[in-house]
Protein backbone atom coordinates (compact mmCIF):
# COMPACT_ATOMS: atom_id res chain seq x y z
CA UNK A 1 -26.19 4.34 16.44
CA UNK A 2 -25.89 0.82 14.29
CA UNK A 3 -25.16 -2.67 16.24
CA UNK A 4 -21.42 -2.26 16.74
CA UNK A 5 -19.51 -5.77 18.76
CA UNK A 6 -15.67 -5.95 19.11
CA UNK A 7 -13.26 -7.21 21.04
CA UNK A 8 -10.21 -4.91 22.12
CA UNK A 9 -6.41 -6.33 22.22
CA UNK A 10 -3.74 -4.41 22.99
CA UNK A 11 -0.23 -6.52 22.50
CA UNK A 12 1.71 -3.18 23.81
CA UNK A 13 3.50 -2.33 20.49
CA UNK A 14 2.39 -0.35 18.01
CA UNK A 15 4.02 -2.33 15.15
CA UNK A 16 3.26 -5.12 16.79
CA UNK A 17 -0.42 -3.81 17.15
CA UNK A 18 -0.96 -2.14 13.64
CA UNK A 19 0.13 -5.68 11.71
CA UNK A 20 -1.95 -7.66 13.14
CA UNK A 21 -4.42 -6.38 10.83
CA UNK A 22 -2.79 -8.29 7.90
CA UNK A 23 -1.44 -11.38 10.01
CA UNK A 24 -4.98 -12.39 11.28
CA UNK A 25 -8.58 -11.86 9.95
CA UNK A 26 -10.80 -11.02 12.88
CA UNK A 27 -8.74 -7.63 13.41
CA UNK A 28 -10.50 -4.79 11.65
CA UNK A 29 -8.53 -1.73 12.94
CA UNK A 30 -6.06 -0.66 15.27
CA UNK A 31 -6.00 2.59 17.72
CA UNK A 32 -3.12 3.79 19.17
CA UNK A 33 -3.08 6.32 21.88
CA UNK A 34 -2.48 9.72 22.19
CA UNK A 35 0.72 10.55 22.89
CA UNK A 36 2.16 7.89 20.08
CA UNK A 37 5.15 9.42 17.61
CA UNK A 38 5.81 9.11 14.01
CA UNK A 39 8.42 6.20 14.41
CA UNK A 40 5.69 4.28 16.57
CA UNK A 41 3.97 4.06 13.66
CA UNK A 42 6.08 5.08 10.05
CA UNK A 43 7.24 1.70 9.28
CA UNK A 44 4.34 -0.66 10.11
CA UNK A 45 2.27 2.62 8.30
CA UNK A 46 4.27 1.99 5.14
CA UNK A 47 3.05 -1.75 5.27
CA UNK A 48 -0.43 -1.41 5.82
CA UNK A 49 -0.75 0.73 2.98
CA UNK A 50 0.39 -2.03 0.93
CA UNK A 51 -2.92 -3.84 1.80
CA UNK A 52 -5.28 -0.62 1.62
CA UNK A 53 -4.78 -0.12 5.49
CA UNK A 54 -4.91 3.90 6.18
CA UNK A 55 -3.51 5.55 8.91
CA UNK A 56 -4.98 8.67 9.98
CA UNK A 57 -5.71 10.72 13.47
CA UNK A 58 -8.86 9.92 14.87
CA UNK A 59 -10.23 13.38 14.03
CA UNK A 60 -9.87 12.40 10.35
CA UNK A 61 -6.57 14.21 9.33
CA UNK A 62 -4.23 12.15 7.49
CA UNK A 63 -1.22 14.66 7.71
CA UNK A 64 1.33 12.57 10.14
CA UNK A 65 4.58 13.09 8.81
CA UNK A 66 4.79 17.07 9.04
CA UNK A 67 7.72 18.78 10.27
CA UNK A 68 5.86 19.03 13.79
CA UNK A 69 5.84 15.65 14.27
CA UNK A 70 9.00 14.70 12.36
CA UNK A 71 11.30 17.49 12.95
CA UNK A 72 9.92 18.89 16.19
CA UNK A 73 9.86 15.02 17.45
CA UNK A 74 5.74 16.08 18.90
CA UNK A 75 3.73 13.17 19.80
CA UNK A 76 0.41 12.83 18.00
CA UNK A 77 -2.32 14.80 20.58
CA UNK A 78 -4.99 12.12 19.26
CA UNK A 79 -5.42 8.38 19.14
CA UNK A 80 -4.11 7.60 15.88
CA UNK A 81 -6.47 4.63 13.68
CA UNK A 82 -5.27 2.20 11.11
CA UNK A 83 -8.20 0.53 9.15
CA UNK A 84 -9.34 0.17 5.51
CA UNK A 85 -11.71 2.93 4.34
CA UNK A 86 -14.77 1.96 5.40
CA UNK A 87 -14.02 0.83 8.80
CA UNK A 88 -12.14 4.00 9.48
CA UNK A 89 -15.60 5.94 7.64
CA UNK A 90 -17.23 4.19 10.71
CA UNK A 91 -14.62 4.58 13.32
CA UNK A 92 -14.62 8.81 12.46
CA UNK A 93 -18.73 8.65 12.46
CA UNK A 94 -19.32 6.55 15.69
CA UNK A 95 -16.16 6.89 18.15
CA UNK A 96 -15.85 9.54 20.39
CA UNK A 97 -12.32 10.48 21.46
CA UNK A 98 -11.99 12.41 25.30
CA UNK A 99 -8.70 13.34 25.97
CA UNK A 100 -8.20 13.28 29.49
């Protein structure tokens, strides 16, 4: 496993959370928790993209606006990541999720 420092915030928002990414340099990535919905995350989502920030689910699917989670109102059942590419290519190869 590479060298891998970090420090961990959490400001208790996900929008909040999630655009800090473009507001300050030293935040590479965001992870949300399990148990997050689609509106947690649709409109900050929409903005990171803007910047080349992707959102996906921490076991790489990228599919967060289907009618499960939009229609049947599900929370996500994984921690849900917001980086550029290649930090998320690193988050997916080196983090482990447990769901408890």
């Amino acid at each position: 496993m590479p060298d891998f420092s970090c420090k961990l915030r959490s400001l208790c928002s996900s929008v909040v959370d999630m655009i800090s990414q473009i507001l300050f340099v030293d935040f590479a990535a965001t992870i949300n928790d399990a148990g997050c919905y689609a509106w947690d995350i649709a409109g900050t989502d929409a903005i990171l993209s803007h910047y080349g920030i992707h959102t996906i689910l921490s076991d790489g699917t990228n599919a967060l606006y289907t009618d499960d989670y939009l229609v049947k109102r599900k929370a996500y059942p994984l921690p849900v990541y917001a980086a550029t590419p290649k930090v998320l290519e690193f988050m997916l190869k080196n983090f482990t999720v447990k769901i408890r």
